[in-house]
N, C-alpha and C. Protein backbone atom coordinates (compact mmCIF):
# COMPACT_ATOMS: atom_id res chain seq x y z
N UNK A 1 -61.68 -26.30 1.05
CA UNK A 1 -60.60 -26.99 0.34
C UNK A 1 -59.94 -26.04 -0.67
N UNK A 2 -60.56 -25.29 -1.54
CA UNK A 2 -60.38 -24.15 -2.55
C UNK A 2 -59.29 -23.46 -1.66
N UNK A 3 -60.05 -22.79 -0.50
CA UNK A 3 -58.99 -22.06 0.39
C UNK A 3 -57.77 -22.54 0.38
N UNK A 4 -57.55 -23.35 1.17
CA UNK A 4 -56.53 -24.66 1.64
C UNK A 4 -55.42 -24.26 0.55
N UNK A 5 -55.80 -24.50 -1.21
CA UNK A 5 -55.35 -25.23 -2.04
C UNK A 5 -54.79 -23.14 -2.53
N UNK A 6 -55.81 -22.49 -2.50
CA UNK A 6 -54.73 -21.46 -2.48
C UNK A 6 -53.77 -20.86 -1.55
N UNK A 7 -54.17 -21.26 -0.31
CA UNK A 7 -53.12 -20.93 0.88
C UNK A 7 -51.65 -21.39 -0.19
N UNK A 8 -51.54 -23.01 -0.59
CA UNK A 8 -50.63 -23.37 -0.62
C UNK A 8 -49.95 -22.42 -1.98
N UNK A 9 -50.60 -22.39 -2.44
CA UNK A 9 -50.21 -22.03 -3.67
C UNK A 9 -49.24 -20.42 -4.01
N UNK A 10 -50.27 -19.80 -2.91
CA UNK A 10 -49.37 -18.76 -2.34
C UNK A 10 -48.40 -18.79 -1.80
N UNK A 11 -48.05 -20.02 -0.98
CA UNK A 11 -47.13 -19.80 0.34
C UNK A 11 -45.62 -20.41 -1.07
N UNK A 12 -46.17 -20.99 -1.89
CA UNK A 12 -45.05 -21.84 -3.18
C UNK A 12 -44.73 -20.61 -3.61
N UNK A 13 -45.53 -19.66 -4.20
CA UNK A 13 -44.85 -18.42 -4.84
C UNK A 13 -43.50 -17.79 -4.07
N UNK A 14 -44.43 -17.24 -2.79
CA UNK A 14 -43.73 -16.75 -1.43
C UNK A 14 -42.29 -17.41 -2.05
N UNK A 15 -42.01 -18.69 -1.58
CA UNK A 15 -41.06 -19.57 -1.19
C UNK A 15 -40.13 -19.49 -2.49
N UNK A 16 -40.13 -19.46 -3.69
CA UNK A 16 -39.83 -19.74 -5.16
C UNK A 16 -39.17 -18.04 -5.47
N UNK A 17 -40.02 -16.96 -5.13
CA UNK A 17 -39.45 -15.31 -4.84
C UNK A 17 -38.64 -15.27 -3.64
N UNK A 18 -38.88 -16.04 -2.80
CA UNK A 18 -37.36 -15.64 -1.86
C UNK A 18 -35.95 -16.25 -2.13
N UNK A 19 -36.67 -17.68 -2.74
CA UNK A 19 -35.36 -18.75 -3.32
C UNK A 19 -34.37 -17.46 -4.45
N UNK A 20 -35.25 -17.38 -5.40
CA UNK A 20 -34.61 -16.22 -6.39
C UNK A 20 -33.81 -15.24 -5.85
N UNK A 21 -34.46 -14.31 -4.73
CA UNK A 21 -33.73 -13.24 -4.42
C UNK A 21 -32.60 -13.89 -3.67
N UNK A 22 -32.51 -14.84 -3.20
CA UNK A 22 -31.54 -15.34 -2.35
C UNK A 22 -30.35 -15.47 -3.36
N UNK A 23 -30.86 -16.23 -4.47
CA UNK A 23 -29.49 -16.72 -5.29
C UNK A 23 -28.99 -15.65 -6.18
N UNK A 24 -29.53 -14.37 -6.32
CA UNK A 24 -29.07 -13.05 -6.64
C UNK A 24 -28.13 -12.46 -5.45
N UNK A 25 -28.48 -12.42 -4.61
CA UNK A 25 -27.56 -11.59 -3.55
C UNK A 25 -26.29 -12.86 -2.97
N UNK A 26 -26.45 -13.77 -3.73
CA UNK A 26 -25.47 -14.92 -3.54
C UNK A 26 -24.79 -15.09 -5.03
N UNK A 27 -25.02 -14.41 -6.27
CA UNK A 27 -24.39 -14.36 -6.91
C UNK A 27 -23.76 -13.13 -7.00
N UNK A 28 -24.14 -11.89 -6.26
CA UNK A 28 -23.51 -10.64 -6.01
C UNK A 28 -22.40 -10.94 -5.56
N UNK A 29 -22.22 -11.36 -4.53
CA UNK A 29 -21.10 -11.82 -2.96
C UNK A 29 -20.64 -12.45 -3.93
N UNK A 30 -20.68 -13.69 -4.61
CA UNK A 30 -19.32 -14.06 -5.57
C UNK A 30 -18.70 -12.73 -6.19
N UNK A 31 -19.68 -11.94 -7.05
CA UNK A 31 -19.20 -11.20 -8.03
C UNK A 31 -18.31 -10.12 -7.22
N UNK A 32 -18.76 -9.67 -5.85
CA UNK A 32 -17.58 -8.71 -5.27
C UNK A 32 -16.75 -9.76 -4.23
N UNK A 33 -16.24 -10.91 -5.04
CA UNK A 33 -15.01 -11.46 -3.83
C UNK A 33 -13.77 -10.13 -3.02
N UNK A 34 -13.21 -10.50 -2.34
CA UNK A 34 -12.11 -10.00 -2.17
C UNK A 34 -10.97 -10.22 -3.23
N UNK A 35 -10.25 -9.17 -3.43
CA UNK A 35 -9.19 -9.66 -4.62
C UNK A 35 -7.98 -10.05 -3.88
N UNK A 36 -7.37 -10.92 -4.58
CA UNK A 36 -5.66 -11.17 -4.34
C UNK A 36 -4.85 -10.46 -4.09
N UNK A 37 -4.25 -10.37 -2.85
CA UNK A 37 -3.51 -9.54 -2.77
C UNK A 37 -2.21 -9.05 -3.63
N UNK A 38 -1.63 -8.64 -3.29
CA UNK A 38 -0.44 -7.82 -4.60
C UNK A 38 0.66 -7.53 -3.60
N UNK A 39 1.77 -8.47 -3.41
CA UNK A 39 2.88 -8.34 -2.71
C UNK A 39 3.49 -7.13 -3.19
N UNK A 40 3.85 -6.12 -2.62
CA UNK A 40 4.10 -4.95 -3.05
C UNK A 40 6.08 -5.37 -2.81
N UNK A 41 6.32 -5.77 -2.16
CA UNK A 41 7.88 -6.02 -1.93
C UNK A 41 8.24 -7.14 -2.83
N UNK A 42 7.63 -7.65 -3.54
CA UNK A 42 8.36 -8.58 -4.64
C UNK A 42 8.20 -7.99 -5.76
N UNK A 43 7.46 -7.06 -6.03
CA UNK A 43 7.25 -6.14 -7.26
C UNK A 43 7.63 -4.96 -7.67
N UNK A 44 8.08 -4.46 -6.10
CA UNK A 44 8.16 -3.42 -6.25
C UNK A 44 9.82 -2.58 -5.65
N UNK A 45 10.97 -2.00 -5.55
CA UNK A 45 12.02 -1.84 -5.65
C UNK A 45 11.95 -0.95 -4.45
N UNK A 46 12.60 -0.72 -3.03
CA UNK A 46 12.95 0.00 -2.05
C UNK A 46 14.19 1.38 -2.79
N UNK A 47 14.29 1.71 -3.96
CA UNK A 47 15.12 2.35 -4.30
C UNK A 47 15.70 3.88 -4.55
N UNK A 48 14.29 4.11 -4.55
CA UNK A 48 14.13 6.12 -4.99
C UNK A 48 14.32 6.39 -3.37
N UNK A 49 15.50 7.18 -3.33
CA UNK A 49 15.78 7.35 -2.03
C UNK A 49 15.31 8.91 -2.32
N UNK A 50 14.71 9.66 -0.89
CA UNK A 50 14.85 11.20 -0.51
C UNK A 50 15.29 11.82 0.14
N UNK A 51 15.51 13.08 0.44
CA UNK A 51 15.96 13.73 1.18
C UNK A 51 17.78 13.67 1.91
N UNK A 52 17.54 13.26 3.12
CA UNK A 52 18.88 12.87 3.39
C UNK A 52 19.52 11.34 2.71
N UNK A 53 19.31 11.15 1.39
CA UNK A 53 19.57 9.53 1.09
C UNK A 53 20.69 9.06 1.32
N UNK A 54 21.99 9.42 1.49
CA UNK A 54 23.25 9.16 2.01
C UNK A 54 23.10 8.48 3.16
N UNK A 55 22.16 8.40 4.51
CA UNK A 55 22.28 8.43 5.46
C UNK A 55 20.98 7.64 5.83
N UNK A 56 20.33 6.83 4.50
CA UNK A 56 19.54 5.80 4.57
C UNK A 56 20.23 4.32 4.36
N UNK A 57 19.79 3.53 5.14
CA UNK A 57 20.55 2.09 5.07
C UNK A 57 19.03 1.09 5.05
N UNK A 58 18.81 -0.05 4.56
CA UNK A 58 18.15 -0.61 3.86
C UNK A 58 18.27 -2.08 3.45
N UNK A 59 18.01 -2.55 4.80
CA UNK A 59 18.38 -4.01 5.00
C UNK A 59 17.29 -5.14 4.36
N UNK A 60 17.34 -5.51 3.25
CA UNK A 60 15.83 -6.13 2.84
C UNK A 60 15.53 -7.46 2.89
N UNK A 61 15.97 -8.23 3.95
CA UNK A 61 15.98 -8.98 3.86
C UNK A 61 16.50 -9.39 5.71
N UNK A 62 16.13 -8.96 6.89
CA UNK A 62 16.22 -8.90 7.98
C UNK A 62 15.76 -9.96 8.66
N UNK A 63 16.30 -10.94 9.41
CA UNK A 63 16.24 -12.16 9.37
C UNK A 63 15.47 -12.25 11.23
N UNK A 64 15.52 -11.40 12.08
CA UNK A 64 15.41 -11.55 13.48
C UNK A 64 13.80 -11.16 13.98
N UNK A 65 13.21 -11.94 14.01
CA UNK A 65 11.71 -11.63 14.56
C UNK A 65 11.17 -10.96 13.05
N UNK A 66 10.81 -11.39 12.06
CA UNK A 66 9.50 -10.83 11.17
C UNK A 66 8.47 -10.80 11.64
N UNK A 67 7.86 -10.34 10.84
CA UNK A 67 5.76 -10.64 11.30
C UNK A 67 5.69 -11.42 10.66
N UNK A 68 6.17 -12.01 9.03
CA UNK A 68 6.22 -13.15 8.67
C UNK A 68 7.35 -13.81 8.09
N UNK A 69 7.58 -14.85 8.02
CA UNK A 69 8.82 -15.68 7.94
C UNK A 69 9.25 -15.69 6.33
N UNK A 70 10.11 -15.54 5.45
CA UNK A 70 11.75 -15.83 6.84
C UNK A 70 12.48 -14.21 6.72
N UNK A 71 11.54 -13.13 6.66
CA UNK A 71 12.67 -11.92 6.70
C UNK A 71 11.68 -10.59 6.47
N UNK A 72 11.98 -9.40 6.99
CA UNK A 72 11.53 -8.24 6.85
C UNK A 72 12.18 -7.29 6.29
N UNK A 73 11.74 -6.17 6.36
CA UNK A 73 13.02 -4.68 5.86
C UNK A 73 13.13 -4.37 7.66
N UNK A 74 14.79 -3.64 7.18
CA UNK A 74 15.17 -3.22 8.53
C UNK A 74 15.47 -2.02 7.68
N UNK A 75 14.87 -0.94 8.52
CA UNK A 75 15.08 0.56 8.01
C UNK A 75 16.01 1.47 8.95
N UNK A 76 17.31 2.24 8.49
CA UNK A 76 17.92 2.94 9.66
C UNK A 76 18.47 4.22 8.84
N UNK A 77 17.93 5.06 9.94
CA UNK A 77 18.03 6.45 9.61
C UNK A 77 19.05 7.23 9.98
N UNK A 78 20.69 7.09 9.49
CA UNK A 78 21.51 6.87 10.26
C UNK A 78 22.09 8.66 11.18
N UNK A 79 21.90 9.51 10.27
CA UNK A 79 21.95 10.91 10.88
C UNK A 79 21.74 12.02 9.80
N UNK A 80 20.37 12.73 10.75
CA UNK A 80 20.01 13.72 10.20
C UNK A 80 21.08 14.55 9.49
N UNK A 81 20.89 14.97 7.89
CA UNK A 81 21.26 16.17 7.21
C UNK A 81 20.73 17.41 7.21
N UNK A 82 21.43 18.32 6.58
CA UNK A 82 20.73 19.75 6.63
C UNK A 82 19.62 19.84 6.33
N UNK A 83 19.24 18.63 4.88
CA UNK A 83 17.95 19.02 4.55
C UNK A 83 16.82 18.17 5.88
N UNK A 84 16.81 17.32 6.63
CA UNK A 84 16.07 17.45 7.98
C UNK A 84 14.80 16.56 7.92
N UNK A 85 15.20 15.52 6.29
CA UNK A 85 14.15 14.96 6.48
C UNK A 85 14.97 13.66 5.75
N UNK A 86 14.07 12.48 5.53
CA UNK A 86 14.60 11.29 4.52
C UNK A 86 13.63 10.52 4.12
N UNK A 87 13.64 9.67 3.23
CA UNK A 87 12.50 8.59 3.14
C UNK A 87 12.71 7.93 1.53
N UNK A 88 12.33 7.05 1.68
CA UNK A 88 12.17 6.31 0.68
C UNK A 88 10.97 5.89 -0.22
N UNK A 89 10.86 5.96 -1.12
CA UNK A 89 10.05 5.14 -2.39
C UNK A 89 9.96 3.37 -2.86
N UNK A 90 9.04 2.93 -2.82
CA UNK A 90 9.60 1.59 -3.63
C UNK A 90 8.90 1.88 -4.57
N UNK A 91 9.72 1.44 -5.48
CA UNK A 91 8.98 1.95 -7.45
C UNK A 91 9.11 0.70 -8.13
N UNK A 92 8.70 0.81 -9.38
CA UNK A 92 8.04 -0.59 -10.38
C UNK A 92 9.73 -0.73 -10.83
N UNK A 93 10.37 0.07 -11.18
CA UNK A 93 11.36 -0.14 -12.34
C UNK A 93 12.90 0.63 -11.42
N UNK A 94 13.30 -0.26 -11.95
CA UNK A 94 15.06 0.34 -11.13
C UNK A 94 16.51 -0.31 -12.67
N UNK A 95 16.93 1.00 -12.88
CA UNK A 95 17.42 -0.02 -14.18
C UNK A 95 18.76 0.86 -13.49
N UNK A 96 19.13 1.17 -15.06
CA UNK A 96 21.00 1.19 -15.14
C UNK A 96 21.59 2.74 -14.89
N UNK A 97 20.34 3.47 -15.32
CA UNK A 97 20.36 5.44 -15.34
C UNK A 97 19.44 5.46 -13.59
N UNK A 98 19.23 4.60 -12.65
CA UNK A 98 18.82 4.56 -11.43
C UNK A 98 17.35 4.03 -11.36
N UNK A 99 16.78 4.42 -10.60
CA UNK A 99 15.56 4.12 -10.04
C UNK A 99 14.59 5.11 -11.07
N UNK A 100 13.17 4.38 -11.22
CA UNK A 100 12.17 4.97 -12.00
C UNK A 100 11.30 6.30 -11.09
N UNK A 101 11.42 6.78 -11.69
CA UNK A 101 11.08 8.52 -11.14
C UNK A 101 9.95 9.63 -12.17
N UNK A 102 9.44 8.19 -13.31
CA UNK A 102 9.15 9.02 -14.16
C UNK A 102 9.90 8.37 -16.07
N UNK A 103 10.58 8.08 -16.05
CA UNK A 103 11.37 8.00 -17.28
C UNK A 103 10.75 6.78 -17.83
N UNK A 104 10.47 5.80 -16.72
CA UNK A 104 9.88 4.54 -17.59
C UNK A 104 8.37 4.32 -17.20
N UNK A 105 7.60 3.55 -17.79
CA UNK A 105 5.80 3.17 -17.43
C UNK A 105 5.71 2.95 -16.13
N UNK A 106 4.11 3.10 -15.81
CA UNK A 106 3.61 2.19 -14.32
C UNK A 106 3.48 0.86 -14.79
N UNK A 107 3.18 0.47 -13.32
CA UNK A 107 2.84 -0.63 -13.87
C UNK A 107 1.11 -0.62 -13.82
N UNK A 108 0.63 -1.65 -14.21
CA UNK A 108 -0.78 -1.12 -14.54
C UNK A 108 -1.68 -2.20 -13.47
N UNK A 109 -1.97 -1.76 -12.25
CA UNK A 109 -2.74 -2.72 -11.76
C UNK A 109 -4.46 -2.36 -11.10
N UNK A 110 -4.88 -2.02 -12.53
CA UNK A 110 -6.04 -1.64 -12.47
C UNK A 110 -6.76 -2.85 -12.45
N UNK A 111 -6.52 -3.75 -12.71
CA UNK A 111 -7.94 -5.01 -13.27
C UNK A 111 -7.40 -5.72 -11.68
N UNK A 112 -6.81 -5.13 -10.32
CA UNK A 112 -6.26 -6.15 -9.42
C UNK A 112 -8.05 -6.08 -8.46
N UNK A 113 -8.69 -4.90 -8.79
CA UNK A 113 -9.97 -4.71 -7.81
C UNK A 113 -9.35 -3.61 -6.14
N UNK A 114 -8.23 -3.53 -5.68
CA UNK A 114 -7.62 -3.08 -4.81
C UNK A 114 -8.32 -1.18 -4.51
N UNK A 115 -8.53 -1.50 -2.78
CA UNK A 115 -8.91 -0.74 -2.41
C UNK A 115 -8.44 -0.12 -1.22
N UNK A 116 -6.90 -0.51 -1.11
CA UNK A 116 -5.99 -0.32 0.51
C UNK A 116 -4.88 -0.82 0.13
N UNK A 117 -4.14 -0.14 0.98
CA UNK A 117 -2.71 -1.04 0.90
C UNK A 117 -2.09 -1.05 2.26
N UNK A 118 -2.31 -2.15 2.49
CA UNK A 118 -1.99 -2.97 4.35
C UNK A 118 -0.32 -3.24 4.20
N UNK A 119 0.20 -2.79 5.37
CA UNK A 119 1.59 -2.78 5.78
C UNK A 119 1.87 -3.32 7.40
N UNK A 120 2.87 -4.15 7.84
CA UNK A 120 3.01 -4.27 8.99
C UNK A 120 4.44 -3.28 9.47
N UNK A 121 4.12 -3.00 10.70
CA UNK A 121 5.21 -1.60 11.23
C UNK A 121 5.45 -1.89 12.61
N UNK A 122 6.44 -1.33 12.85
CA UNK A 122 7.25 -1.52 14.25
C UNK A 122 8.82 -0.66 14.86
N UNK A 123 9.11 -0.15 15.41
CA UNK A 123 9.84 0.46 15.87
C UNK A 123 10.97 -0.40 16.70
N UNK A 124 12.13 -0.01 16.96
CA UNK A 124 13.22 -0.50 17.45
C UNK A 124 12.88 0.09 19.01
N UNK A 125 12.32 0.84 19.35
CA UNK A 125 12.40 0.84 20.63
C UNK A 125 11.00 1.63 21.35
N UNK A 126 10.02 1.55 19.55
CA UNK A 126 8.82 2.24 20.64
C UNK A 126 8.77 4.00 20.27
N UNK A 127 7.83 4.70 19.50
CA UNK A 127 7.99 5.85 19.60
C UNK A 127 8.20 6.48 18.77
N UNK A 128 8.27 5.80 17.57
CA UNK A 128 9.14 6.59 16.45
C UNK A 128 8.00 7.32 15.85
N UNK A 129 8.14 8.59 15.47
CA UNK A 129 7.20 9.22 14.05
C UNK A 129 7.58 8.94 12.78
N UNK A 130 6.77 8.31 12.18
CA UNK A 130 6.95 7.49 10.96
C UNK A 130 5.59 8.14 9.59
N UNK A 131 6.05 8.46 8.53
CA UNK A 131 4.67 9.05 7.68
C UNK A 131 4.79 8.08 6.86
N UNK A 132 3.54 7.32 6.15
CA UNK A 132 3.63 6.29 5.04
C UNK A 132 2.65 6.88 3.84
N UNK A 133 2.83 6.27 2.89
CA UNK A 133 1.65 6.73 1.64
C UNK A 133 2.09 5.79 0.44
N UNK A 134 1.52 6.53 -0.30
CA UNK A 134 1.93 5.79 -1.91
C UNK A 134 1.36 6.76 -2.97
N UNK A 135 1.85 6.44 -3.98
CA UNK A 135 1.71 6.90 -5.04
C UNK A 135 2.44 8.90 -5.15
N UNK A 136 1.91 9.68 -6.10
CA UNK A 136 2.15 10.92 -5.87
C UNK A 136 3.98 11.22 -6.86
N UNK A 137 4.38 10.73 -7.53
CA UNK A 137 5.20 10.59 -8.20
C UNK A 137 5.08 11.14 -9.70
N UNK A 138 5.43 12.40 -9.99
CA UNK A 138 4.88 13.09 -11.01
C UNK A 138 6.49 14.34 -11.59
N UNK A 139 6.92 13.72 -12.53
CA UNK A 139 7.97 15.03 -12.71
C UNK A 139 7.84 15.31 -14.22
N UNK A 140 6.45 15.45 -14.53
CA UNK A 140 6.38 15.43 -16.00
C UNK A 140 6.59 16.90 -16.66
N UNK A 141 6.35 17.93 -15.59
CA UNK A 141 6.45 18.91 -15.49
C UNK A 141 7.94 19.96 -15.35
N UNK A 142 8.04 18.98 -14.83
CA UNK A 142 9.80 19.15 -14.61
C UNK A 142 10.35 18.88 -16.01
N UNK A 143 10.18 18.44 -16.86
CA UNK A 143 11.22 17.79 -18.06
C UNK A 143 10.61 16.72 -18.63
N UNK A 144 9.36 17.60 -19.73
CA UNK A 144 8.70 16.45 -19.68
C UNK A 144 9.12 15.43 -21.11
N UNK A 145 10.29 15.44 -21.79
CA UNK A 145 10.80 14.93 -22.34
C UNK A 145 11.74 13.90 -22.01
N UNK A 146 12.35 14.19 -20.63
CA UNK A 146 12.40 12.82 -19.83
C UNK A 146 11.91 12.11 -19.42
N UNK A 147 11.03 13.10 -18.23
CA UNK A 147 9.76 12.35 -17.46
C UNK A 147 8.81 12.23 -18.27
N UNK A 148 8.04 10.96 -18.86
CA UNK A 148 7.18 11.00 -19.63
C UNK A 148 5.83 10.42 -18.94
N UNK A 149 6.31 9.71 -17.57
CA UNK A 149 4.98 8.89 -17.30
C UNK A 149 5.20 9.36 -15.96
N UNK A 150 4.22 9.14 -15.31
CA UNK A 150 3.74 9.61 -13.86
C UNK A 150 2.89 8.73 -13.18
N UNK A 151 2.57 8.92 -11.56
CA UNK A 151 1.79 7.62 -11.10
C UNK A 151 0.36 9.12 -11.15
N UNK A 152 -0.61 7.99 -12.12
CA UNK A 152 -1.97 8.78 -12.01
C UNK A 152 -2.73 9.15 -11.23
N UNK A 153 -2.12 8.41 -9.68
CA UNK A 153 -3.30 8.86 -8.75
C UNK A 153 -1.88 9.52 -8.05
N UNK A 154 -2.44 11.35 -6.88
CA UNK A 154 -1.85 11.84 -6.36
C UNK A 154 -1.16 11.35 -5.09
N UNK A 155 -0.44 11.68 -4.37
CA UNK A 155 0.33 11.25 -2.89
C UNK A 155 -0.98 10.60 -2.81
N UNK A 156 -0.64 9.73 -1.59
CA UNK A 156 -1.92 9.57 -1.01
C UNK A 156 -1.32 8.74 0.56
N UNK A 157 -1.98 9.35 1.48
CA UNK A 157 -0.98 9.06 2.88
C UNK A 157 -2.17 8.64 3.93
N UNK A 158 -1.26 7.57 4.83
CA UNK A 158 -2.18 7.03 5.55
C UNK A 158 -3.03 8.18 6.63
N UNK A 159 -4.00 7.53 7.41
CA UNK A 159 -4.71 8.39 8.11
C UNK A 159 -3.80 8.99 9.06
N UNK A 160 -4.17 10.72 9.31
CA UNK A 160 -3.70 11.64 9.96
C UNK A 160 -2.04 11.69 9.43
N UNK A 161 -1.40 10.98 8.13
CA UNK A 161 -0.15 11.27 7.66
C UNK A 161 0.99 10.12 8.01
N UNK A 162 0.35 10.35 9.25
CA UNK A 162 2.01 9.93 10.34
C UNK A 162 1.59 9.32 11.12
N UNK A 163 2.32 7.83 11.59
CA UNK A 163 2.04 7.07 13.28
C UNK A 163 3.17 6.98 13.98
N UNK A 164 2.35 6.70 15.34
CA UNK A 164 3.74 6.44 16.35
C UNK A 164 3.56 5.01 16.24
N UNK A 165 4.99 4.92 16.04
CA UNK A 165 5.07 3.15 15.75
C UNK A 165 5.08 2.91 17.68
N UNK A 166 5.00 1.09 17.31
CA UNK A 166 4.89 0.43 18.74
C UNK A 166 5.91 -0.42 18.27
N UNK A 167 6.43 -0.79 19.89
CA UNK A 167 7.62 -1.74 19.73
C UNK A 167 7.38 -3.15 18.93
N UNK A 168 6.23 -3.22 18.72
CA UNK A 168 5.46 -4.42 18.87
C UNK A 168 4.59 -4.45 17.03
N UNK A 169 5.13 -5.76 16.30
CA UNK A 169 3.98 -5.41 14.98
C UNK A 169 2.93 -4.87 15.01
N UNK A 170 2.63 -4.21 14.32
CA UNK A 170 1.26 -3.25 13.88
C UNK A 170 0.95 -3.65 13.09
N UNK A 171 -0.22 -3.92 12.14
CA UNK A 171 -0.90 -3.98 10.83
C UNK A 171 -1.30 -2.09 10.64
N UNK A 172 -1.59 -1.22 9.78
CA UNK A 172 -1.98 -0.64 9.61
C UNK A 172 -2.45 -0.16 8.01
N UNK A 173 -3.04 0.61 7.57
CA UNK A 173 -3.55 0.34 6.30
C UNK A 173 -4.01 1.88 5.94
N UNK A 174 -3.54 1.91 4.54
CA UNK A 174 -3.67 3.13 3.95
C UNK A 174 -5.06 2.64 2.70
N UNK A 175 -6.45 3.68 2.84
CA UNK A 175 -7.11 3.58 2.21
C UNK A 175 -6.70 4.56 0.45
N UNK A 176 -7.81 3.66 -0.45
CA UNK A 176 -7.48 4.25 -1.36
C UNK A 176 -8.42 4.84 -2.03
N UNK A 177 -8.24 6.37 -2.18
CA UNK A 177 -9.40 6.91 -2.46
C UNK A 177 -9.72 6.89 -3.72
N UNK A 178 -8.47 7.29 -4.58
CA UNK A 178 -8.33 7.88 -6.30
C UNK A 178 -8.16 5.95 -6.66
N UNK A 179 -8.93 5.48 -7.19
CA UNK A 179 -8.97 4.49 -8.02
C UNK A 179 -8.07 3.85 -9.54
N UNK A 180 -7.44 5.01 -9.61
CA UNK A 180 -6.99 4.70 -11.10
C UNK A 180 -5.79 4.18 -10.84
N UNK A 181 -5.47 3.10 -10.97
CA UNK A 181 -4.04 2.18 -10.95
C UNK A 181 -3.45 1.47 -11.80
N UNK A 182 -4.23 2.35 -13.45
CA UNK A 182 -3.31 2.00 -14.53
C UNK A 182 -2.14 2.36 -14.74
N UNK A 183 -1.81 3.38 -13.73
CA UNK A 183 -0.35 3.48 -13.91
C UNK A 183 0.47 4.07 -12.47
N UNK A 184 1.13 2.73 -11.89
CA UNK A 184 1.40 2.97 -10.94
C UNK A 184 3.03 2.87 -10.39
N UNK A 185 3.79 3.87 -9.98
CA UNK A 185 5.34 4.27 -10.27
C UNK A 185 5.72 4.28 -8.68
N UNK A 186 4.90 5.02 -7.72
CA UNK A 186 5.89 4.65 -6.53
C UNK A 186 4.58 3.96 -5.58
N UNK A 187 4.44 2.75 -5.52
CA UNK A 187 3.67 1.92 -4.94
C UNK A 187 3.38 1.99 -3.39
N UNK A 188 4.77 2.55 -2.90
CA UNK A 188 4.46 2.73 -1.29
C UNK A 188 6.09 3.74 -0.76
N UNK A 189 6.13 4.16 0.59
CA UNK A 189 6.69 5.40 0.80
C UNK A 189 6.77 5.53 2.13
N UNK A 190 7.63 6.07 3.01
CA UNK A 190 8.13 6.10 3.92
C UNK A 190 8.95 7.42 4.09
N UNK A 191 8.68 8.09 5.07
CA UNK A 191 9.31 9.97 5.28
C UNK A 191 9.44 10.03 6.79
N UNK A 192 10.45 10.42 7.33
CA UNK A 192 10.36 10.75 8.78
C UNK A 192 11.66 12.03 8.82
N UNK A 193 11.38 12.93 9.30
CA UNK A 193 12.05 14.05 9.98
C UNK A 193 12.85 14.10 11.05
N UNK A 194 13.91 14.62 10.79
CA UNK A 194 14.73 14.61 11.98
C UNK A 194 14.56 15.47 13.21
N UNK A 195 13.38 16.61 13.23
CA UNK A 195 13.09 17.50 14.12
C UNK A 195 12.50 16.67 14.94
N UNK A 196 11.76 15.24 14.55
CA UNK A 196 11.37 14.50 15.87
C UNK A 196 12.03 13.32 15.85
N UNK A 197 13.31 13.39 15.26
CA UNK A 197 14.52 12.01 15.52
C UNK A 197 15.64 12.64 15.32
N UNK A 198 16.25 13.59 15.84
CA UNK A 198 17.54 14.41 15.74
C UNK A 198 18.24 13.21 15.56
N UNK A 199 18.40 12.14 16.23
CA UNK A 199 19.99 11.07 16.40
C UNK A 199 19.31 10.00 15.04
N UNK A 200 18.72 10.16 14.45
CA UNK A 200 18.27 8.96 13.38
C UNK A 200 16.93 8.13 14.25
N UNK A 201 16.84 7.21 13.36
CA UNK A 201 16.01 6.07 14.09
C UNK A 201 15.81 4.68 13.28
N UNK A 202 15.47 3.74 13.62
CA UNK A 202 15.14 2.25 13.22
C UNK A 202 14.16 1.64 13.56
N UNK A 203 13.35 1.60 12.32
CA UNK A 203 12.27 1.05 12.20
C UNK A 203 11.98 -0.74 11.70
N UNK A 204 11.17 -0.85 11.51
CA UNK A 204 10.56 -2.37 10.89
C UNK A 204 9.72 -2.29 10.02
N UNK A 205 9.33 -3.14 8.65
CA UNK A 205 8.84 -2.93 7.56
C UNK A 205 8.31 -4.65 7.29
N UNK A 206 7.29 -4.83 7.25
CA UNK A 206 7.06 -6.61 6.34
C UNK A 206 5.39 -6.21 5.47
N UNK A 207 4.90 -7.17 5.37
CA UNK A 207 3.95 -7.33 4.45
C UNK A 207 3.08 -6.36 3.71
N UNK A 208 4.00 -5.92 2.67
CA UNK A 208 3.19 -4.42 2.50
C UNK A 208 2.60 -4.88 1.11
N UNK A 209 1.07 -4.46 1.22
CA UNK A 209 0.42 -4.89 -0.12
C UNK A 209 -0.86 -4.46 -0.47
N UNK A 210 -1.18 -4.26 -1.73
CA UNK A 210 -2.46 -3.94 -2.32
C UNK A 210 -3.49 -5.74 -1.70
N UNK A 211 -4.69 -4.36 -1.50
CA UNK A 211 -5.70 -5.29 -0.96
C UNK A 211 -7.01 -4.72 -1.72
C-alpha cells in the first residue's frame, strides 16, 4: 500500500512539472506573437525618383486585377536614358523642397517587432528583371548640414538582388538582417536597368509591408 501511495505521489509531481513547463512555453508563444503588419504604401511616399526619373510614370492607385482590392501601383519605365538605369524610393516624408532624402527624421519603427518586408510583384508580360530592397539612404556625408538624418540600417536587397517577375502575382519577401528601425527614410525600392529592358518595361506593385 506504502508503494501504491508513493507510485501516486510521484506520478502527481511528474504531472504538476509538466503542467508548469507547459504553461511557460505557452506563455513564451504569447510573448513572441507575430507583430502587425505595417502597410508600407499608406505610410510611406512612391516619390524619390532615380536615375532616369523623367521617364518614370507611377500610377498609384491601378484599378484592373490587384492582388488586393480595390487598387495597386502600376509601374512604367517609359525609355531608357543615358544614365541606363531608374527606380524609385518610397520615403516617410515628401514636403514642399521635394521628397525626404535625408533633410527630415525617420520614422521610428523600432517597437513594430518586424523582421521582413513582404511585397506582391508581377510583370505586364512575364520576364521582367526587377531589383527590390529598402532602406540604404544616407547623404550625411554629402552635406551634412543639410542631410542631417539617414536610414540607420544599410541598402538591404532582396535575395540574389533581383527577380524575374511572373505574369502572374508573386508574394516575395525581403529579409531583415540589420534590426535597427529607429530611423527609417526609404522604406522600400525598386531599380531596373535598361541593358536588360532597352524599350522600358511595366511592372505591378500591391501589398508591400513590414512583417
Amino acid at each position: 500500500m506504502k508503494k501504491l501511495r508513493s507510485k501516486l505521489f510521484a506520478s502527481a509531481i511528474i504531472i504538476l512539472i509538466i503542467q508548469a513547463f507547459l504553461n511557460v512555453v505557452s506563455a513564451q508563444s504569447d510573448t513572441f506573437e507575430k507583430p502587425e503588419p505595417f502597410d508600407i504604401g499608406s505610410a510611406f511616399i512612391p516619390s524619390l525618383r532615380m536615375g532616369c526619373y523623367n521617364e518614370i510614370n507611377v500610377d498609384p492607385v491601378y484599378r484592373s486585377e490587384p492582388n488586393s482590392e480595390p487598387f495597386c501601383y502600376k509601374i512604367t519605365y517609359i525609355q531608357p536614358c543615358s544614365l541606363k538605369w531608374a527606380g524609385i524610393y518610397w520615403v516617410n516624408d515628401d514636403r514642399e523642397d521635394g521628397p525626404n532624402d535625408g533633410k527630415y527624421p525617420g520614422t521610428d519603427l523600432s517597437d513594430g517587432g518586424f523582421t521582413k518586408i513582404t511585397f506582391y510583384a508581377k510583370g505586364e508580360n512575364g520576364g521582367e528583371w526587377v531589383e527590390f530592397g529598402a532602406f540604404g539612404i544616407d547623404n550625411t556625408r554629402k552635406n551634412p548640414d543639410v542631410y542631417k538624418y539617414k536610414d540607420k540600417c544599410p541598402k538591404t536587397f532582396i535575395k540574389n538582388r533581383k527577380v524575374l517577375l511572373e505574369k502572374e502575382w508573386k508574394q516575395y519577401t525581403i529579409n531583415l538582417k540589420c534590426k535597427d528601425l529607429s530611423s527609417v527614410i526609404g522604406g522600400f525600392y525598386w531599380a531596373a536597368s535598361s541593358d536588360a529592358h532597352p524599350s522600358g518595361l511595366v511592372f505591378y506593385l500591391d501589398d508591400i509591408q513590414f512583417e
